[in-house]
PDBML (XML) file of the C-alpha atoms, coordinates in Angstrom:
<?xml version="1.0" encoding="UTF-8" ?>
<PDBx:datablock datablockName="MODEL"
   xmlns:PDBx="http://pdbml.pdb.org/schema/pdbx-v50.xsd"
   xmlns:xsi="http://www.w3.org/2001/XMLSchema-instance"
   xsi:schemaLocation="http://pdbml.pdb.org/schema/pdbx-v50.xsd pdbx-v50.xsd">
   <PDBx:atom_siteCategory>
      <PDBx:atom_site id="1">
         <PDBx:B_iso_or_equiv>0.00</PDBx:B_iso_or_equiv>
         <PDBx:Cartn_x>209.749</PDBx:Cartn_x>
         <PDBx:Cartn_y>-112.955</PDBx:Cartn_y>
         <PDBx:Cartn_z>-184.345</PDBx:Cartn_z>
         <PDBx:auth_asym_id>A</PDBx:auth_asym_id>
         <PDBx:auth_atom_id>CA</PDBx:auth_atom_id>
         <PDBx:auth_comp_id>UNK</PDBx:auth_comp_id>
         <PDBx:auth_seq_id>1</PDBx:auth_seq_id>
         <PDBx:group_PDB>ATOM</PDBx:group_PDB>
         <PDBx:label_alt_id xsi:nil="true" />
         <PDBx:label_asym_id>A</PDBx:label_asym_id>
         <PDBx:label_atom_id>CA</PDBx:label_atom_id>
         <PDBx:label_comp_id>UNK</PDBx:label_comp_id>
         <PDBx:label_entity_id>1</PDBx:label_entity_id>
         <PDBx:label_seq_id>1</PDBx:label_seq_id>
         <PDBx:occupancy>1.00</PDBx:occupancy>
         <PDBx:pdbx_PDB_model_num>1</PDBx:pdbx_PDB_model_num>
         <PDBx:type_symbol>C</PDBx:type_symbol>
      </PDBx:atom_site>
      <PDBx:atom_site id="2">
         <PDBx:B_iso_or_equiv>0.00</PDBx:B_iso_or_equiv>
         <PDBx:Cartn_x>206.308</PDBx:Cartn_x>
         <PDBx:Cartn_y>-112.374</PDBx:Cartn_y>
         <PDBx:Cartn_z>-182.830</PDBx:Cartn_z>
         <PDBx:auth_asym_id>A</PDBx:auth_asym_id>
         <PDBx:auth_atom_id>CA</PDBx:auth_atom_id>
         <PDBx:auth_comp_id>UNK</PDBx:auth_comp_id>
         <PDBx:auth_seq_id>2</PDBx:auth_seq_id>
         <PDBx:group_PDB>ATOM</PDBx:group_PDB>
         <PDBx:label_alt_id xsi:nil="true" />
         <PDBx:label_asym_id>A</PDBx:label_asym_id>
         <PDBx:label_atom_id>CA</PDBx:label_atom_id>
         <PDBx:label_comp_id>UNK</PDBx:label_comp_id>
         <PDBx:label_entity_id>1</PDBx:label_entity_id>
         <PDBx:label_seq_id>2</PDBx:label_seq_id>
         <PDBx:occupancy>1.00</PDBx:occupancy>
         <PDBx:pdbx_PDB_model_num>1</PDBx:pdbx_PDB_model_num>
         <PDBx:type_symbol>C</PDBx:type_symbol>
      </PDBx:atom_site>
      <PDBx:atom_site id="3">
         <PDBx:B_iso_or_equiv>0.00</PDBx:B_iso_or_equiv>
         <PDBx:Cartn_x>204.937</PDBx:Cartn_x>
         <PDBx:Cartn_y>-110.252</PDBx:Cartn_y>
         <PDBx:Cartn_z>-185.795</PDBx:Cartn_z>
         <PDBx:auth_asym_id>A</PDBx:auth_asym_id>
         <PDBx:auth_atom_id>CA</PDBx:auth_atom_id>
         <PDBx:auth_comp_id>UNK</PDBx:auth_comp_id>
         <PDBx:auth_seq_id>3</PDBx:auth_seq_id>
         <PDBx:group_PDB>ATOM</PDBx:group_PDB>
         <PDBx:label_alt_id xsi:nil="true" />
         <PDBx:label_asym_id>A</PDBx:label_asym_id>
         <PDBx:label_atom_id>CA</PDBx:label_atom_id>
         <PDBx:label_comp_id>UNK</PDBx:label_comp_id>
         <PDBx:label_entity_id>1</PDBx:label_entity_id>
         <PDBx:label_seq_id>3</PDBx:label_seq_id>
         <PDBx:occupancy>1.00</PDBx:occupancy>
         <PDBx:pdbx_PDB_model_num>1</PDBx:pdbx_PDB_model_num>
         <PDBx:type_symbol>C</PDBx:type_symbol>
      </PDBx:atom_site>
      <PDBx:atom_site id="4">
         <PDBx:B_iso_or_equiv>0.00</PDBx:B_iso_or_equiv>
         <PDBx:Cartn_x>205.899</PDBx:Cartn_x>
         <PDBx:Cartn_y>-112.389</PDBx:Cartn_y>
         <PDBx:Cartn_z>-188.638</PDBx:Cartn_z>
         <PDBx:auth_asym_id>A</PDBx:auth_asym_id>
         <PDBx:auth_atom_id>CA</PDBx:auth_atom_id>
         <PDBx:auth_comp_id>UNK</PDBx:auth_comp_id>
         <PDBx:auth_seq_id>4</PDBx:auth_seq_id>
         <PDBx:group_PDB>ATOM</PDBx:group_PDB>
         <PDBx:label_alt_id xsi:nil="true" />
         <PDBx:label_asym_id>A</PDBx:label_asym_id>
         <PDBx:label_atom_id>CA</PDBx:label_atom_id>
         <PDBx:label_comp_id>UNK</PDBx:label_comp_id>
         <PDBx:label_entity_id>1</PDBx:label_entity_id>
         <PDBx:label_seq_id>4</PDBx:label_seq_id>
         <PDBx:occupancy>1.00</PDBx:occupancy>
         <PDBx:pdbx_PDB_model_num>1</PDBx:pdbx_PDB_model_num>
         <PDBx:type_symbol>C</PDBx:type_symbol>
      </PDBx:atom_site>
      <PDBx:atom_site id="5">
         <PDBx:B_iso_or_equiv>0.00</PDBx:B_iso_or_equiv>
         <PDBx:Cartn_x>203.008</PDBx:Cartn_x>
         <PDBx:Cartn_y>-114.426</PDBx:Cartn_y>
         <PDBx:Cartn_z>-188.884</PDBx:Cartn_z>
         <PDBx:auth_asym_id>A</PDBx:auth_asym_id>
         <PDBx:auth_atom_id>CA</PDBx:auth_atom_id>
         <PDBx:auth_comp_id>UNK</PDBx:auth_comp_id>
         <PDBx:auth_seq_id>5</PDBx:auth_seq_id>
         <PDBx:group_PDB>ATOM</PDBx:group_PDB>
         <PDBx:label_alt_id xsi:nil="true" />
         <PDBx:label_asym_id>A</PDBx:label_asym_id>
         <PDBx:label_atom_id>CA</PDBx:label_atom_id>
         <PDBx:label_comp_id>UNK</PDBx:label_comp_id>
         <PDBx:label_entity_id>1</PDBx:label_entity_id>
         <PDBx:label_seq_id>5</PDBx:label_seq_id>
         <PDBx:occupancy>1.00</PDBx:occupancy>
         <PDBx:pdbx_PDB_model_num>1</PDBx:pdbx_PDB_model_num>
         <PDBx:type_symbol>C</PDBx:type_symbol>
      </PDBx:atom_site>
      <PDBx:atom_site id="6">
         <PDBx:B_iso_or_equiv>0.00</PDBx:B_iso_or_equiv>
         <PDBx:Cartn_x>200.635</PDBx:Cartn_x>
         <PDBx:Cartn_y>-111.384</PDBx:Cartn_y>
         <PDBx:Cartn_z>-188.540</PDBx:Cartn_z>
         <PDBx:auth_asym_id>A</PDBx:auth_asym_id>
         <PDBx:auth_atom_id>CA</PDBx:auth_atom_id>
         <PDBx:auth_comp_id>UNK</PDBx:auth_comp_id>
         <PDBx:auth_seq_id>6</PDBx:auth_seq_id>
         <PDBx:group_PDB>ATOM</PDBx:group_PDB>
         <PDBx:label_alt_id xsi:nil="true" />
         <PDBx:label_asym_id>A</PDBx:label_asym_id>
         <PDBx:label_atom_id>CA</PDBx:label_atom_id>
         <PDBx:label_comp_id>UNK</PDBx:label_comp_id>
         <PDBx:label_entity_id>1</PDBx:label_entity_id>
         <PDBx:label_seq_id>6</PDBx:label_seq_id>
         <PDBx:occupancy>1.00</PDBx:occupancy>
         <PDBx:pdbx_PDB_model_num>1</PDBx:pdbx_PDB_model_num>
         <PDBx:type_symbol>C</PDBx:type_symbol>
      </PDBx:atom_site>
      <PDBx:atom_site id="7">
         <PDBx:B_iso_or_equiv>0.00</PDBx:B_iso_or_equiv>
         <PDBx:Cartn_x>202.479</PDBx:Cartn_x>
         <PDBx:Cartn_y>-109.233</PDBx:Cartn_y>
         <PDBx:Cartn_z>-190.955</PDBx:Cartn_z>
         <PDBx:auth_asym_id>A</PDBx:auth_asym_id>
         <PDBx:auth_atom_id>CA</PDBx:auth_atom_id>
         <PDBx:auth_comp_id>UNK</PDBx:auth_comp_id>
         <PDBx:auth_seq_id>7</PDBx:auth_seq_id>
         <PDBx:group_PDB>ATOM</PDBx:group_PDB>
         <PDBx:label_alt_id xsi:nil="true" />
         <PDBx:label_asym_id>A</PDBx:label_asym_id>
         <PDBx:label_atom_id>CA</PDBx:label_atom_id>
         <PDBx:label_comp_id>UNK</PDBx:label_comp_id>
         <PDBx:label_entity_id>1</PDBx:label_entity_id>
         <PDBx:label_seq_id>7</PDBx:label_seq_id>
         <PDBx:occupancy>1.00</PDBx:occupancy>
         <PDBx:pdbx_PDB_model_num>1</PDBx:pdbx_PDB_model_num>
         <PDBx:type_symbol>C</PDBx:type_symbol>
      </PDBx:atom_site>
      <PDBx:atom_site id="8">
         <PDBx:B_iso_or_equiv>0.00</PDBx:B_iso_or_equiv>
         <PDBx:Cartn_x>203.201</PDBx:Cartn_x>
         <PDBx:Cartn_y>-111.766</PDBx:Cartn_y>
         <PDBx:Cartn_z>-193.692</PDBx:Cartn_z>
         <PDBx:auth_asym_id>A</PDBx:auth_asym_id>
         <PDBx:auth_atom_id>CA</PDBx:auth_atom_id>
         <PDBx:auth_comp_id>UNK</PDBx:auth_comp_id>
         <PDBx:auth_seq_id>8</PDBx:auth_seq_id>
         <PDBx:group_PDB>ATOM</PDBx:group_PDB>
         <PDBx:label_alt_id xsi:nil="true" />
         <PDBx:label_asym_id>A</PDBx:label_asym_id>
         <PDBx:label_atom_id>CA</PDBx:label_atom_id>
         <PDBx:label_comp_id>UNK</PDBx:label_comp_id>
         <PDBx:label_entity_id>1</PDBx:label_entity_id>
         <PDBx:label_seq_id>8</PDBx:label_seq_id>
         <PDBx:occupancy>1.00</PDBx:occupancy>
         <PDBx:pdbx_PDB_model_num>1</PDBx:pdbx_PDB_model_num>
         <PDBx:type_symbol>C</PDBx:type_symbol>
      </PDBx:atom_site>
      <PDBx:atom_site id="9">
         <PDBx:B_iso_or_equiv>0.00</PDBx:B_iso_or_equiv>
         <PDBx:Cartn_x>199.418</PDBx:Cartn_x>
         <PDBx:Cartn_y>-111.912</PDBx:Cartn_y>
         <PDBx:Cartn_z>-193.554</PDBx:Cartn_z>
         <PDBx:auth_asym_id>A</PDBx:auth_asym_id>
         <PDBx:auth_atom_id>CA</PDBx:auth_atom_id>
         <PDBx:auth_comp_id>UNK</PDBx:auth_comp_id>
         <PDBx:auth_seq_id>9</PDBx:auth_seq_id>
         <PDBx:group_PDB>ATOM</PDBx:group_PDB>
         <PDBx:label_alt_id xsi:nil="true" />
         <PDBx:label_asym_id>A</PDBx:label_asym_id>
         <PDBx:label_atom_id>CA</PDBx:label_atom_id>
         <PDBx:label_comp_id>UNK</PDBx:label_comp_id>
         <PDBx:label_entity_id>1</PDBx:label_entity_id>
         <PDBx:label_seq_id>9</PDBx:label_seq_id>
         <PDBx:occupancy>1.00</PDBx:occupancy>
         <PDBx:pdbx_PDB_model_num>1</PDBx:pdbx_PDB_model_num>
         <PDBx:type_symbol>C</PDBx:type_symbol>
      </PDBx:atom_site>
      <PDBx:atom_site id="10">
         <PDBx:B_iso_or_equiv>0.00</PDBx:B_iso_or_equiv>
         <PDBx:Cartn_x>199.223</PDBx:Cartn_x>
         <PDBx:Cartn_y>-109.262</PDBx:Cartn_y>
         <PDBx:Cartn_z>-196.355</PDBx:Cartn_z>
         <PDBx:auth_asym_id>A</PDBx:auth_asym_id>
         <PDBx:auth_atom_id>CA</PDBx:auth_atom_id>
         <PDBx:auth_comp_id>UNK</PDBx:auth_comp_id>
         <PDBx:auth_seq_id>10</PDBx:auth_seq_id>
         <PDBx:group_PDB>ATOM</PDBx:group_PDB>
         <PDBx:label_alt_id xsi:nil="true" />
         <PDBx:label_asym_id>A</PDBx:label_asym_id>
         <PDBx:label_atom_id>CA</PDBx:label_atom_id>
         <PDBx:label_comp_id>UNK</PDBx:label_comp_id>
         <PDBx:label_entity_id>1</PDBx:label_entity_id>
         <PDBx:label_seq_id>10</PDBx:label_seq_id>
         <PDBx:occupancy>1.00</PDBx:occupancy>
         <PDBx:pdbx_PDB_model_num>1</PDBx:pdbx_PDB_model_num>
         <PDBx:type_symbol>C</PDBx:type_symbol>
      </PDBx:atom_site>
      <PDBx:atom_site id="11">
         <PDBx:B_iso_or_equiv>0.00</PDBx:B_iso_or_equiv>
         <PDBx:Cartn_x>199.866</PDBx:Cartn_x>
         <PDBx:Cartn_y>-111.758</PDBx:Cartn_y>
         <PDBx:Cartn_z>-198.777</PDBx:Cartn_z>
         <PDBx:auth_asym_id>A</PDBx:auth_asym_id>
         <PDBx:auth_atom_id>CA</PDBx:auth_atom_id>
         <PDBx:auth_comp_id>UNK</PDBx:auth_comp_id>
         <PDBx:auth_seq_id>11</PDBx:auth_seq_id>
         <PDBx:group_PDB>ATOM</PDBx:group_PDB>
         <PDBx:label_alt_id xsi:nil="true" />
         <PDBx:label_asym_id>A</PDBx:label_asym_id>
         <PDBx:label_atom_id>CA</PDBx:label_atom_id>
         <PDBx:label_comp_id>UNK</PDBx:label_comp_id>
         <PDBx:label_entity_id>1</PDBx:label_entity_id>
         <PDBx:label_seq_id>11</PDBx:label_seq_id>
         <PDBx:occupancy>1.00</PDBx:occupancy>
         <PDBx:pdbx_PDB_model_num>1</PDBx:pdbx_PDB_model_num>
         <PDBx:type_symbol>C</PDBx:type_symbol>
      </PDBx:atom_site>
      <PDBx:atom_site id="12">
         <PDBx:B_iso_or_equiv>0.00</PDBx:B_iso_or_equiv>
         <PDBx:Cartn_x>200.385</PDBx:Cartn_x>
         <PDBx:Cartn_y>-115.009</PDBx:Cartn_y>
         <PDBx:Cartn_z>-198.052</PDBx:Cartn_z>
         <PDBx:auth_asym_id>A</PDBx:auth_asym_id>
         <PDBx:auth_atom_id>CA</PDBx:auth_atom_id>
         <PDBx:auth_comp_id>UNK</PDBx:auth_comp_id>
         <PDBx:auth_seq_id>12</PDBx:auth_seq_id>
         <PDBx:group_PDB>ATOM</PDBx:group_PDB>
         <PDBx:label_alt_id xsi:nil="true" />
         <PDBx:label_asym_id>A</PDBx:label_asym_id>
         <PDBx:label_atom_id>CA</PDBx:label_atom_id>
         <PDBx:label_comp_id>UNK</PDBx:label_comp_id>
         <PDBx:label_entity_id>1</PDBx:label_entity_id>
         <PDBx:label_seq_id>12</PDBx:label_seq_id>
         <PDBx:occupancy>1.00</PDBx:occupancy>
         <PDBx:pdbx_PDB_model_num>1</PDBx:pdbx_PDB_model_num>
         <PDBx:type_symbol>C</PDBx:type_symbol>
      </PDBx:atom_site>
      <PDBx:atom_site id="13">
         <PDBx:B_iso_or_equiv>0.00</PDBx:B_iso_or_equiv>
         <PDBx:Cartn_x>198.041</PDBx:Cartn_x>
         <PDBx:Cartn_y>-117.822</PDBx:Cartn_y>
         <PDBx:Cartn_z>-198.853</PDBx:Cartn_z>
         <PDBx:auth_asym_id>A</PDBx:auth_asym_id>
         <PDBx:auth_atom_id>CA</PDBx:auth_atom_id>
         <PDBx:auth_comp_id>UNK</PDBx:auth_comp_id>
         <PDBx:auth_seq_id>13</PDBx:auth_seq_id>
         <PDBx:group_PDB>ATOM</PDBx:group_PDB>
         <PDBx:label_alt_id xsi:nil="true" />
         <PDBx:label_asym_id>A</PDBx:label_asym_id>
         <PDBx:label_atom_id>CA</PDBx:label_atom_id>
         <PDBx:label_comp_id>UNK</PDBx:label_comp_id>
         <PDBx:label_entity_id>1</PDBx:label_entity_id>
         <PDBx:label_seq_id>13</PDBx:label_seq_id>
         <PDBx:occupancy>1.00</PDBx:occupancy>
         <PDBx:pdbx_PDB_model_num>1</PDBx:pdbx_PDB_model_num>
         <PDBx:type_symbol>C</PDBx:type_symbol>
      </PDBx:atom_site>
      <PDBx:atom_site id="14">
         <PDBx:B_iso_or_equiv>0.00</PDBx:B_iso_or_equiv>
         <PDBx:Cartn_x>194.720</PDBx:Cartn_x>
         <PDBx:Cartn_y>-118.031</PDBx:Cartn_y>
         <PDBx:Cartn_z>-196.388</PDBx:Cartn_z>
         <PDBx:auth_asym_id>A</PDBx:auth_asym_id>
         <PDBx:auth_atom_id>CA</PDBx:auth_atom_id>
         <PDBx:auth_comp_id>UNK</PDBx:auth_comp_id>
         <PDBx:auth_seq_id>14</PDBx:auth_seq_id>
         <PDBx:group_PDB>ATOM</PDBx:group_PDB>
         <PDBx:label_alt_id xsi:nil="true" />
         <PDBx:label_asym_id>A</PDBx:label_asym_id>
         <PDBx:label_atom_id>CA</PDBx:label_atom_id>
         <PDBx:label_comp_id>UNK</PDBx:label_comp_id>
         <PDBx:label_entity_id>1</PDBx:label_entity_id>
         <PDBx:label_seq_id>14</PDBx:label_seq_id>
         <PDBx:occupancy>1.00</PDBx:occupancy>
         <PDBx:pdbx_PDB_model_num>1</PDBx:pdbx_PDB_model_num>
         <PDBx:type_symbol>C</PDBx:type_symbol>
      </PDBx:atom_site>
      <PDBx:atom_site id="15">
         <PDBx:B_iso_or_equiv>0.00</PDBx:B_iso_or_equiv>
         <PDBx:Cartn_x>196.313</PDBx:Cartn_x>
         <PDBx:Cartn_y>-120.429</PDBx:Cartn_y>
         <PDBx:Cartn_z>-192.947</PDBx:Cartn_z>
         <PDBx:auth_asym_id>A</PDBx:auth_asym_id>
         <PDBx:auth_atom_id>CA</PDBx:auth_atom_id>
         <PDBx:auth_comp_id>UNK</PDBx:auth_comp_id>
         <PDBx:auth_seq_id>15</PDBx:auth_seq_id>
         <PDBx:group_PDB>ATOM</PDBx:group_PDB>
         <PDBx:label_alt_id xsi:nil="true" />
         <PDBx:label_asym_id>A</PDBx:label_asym_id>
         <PDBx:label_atom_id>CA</PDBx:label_atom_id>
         <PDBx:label_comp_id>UNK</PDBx:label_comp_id>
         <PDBx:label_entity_id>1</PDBx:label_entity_id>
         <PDBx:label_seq_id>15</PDBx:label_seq_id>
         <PDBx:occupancy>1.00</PDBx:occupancy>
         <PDBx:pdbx_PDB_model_num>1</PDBx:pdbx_PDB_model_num>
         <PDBx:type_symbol>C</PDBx:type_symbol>
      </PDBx:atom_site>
      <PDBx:atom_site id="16">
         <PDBx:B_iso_or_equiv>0.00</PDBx:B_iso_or_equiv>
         <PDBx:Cartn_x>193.363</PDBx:Cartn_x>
         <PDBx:Cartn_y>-122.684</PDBx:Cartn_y>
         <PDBx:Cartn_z>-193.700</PDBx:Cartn_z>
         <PDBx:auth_asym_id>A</PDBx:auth_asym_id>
         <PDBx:auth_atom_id>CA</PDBx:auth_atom_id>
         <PDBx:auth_comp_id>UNK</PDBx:auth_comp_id>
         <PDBx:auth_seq_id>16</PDBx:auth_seq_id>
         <PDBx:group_PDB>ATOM</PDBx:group_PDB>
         <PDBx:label_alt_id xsi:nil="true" />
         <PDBx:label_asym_id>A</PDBx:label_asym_id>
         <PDBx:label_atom_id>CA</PDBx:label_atom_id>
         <PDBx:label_comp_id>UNK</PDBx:label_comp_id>
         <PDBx:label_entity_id>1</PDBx:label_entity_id>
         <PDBx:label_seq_id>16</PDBx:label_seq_id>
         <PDBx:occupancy>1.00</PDBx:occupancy>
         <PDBx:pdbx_PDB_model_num>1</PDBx:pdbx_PDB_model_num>
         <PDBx:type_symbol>C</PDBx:type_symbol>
      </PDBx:atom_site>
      <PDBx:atom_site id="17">
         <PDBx:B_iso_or_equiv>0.00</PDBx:B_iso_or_equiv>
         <PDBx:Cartn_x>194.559</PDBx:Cartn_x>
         <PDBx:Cartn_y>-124.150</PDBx:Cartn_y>
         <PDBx:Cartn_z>-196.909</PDBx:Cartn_z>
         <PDBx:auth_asym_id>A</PDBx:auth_asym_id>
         <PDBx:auth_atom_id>CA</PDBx:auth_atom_id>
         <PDBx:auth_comp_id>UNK</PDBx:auth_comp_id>
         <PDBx:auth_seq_id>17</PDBx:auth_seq_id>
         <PDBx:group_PDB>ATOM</PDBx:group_PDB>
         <PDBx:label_alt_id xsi:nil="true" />
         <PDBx:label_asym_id>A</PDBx:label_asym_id>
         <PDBx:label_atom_id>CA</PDBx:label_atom_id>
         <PDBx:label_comp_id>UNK</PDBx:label_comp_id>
         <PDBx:label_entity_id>1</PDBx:label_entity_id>
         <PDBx:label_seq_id>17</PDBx:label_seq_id>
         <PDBx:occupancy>1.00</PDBx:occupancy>
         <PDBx:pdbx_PDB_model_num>1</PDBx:pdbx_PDB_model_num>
         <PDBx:type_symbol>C</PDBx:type_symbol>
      </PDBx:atom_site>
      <PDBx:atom_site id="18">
         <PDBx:B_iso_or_equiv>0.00</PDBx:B_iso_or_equiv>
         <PDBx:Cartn_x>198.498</PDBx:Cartn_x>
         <PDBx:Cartn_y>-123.384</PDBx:Cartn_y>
         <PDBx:Cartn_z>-196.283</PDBx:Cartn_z>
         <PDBx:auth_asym_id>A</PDBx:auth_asym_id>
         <PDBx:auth_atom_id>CA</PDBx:auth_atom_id>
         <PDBx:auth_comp_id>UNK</PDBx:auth_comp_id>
         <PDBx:auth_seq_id>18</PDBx:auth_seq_id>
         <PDBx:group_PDB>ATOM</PDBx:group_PDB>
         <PDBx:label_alt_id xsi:nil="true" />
         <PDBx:label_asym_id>A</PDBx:label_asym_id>
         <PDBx:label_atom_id>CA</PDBx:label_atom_id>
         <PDBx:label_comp_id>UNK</PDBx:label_comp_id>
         <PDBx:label_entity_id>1</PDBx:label_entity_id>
         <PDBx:label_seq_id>18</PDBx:label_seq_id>
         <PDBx:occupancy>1.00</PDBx:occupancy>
         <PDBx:pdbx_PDB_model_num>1</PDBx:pdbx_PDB_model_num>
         <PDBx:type_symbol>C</PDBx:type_symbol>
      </PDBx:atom_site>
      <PDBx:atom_site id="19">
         <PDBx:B_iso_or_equiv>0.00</PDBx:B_iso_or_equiv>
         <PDBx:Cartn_x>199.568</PDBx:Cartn_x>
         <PDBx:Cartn_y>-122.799</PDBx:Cartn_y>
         <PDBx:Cartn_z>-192.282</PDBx:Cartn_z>
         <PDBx:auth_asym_id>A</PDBx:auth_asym_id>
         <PDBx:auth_atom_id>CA</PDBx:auth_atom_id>
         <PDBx:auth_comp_id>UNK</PDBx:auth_comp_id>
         <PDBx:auth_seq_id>19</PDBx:auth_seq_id>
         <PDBx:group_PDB>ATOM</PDBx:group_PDB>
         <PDBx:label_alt_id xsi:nil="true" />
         <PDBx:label_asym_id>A</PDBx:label_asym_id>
         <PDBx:label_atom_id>CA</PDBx:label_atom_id>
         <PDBx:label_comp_id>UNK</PDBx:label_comp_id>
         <PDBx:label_entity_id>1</PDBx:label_entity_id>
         <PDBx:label_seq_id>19</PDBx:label_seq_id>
         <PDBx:occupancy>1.00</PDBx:occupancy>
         <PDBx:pdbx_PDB_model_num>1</PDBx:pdbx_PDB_model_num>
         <PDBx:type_symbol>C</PDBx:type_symbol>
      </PDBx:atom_site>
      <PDBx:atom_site id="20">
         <PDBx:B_iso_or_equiv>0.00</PDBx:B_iso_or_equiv>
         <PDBx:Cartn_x>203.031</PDBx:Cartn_x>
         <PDBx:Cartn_y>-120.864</PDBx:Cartn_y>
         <PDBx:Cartn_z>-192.061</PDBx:Cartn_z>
         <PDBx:auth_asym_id>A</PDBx:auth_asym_id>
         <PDBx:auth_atom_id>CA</PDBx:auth_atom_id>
         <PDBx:auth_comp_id>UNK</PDBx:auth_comp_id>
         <PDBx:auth_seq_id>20</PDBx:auth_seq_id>
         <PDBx:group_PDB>ATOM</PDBx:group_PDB>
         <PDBx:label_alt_id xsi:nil="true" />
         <PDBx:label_asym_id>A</PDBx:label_asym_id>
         <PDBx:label_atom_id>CA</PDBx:label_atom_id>
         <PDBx:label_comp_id>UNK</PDBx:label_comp_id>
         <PDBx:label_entity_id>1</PDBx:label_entity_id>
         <PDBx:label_seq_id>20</PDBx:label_seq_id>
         <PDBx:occupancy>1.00</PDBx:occupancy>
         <PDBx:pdbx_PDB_model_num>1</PDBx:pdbx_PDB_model_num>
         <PDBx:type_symbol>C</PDBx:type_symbol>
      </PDBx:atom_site>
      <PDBx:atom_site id="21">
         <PDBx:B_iso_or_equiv>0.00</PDBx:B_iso_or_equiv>
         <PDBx:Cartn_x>205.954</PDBx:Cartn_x>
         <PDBx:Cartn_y>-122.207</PDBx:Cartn_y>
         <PDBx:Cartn_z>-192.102</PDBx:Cartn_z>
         <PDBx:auth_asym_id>A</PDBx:auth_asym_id>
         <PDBx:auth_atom_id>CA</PDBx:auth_atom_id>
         <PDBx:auth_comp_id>UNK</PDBx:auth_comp_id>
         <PDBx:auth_seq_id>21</PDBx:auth_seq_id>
         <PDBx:group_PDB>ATOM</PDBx:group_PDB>
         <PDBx:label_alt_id xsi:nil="true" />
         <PDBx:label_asym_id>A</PDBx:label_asym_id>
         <PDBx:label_atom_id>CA</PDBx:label_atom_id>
         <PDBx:label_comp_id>UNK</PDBx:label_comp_id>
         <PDBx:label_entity_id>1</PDBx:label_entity_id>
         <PDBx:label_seq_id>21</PDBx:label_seq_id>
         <PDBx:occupancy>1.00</PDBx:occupancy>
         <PDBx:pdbx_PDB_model_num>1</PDBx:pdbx_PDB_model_num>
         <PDBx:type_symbol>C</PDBx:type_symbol>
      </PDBx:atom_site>
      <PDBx:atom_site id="22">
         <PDBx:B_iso_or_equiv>0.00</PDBx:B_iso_or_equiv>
         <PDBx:Cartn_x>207.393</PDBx:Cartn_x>
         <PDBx:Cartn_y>-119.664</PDBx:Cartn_y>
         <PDBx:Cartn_z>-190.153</PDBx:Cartn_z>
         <PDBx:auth_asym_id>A</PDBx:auth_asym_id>
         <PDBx:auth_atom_id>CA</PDBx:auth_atom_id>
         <PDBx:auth_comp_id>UNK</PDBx:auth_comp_id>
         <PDBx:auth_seq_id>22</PDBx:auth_seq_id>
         <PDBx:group_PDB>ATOM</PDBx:group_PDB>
         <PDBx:label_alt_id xsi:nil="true" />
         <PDBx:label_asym_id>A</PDBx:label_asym_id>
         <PDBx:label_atom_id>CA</PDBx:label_atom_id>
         <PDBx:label_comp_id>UNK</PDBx:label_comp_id>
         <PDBx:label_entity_id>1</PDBx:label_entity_id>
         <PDBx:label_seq_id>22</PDBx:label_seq_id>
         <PDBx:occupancy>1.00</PDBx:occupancy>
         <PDBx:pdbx_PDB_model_num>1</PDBx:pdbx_PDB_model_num>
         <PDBx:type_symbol>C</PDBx:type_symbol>
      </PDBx:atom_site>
      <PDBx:atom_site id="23">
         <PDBx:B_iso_or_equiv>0.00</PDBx:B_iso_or_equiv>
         <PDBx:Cartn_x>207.099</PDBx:Cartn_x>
         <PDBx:Cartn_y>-120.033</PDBx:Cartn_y>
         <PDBx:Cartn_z>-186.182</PDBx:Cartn_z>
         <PDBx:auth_asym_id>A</PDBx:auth_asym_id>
         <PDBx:auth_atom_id>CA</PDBx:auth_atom_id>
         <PDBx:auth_comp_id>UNK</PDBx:auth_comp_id>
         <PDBx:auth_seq_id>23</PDBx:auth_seq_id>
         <PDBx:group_PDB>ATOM</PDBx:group_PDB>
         <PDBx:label_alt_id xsi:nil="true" />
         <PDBx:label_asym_id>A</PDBx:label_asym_id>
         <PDBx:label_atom_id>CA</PDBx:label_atom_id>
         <PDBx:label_comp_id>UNK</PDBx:label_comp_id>
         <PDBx:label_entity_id>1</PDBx:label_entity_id>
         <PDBx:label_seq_id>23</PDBx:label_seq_id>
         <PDBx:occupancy>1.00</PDBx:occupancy>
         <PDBx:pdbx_PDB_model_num>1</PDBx:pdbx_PDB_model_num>
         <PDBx:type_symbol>C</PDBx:type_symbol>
      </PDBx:atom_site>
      <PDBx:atom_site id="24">
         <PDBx:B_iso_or_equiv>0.00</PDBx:B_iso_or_equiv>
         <PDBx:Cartn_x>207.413</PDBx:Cartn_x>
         <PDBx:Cartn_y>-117.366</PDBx:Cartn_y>
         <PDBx:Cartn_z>-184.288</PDBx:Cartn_z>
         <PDBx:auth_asym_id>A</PDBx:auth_asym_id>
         <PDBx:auth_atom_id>CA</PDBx:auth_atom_id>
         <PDBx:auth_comp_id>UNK</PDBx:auth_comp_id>
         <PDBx:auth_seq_id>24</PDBx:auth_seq_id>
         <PDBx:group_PDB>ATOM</PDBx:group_PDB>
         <PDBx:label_alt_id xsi:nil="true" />
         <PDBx:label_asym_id>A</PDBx:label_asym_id>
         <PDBx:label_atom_id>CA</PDBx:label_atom_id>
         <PDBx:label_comp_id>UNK</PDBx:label_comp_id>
         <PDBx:label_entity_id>1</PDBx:label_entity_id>
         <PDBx:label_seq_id>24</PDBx:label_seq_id>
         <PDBx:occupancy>1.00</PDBx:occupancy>
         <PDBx:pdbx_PDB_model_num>1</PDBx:pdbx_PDB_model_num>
         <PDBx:type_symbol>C</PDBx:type_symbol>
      </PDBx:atom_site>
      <PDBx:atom_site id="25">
         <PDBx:B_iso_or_equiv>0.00</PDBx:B_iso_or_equiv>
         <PDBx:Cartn_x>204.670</PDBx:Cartn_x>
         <PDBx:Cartn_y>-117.524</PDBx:Cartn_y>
         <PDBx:Cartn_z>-181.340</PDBx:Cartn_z>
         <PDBx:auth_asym_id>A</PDBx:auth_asym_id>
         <PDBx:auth_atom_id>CA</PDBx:auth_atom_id>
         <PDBx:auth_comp_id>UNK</PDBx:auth_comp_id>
         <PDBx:auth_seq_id>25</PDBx:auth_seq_id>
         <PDBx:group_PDB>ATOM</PDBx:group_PDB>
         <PDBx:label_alt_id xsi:nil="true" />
         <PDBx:label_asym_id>A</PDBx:label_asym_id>
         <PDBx:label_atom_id>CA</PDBx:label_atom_id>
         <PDBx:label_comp_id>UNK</PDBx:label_comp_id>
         <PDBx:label_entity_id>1</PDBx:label_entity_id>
         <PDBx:label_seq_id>25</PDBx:label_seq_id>
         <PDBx:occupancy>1.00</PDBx:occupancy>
         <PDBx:pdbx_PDB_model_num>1</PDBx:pdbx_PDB_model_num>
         <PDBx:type_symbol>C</PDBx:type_symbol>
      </PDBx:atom_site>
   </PDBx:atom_siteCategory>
</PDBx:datablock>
């Protein structure tokens, strides 16, 4: 999914001290 990463932005923990998981690119 093309959104996730964006969306889960709301609250998930700042992508310089935890990248996601989630690949969806």
């Amino acid at each position: 999914d093309t959104t996730w990463e964006a969306n889960s932005s709301v609250a998930a923990i700042p992508f310089i001290f935890e990248p996601s998981f989630y690949h969806g690119r």
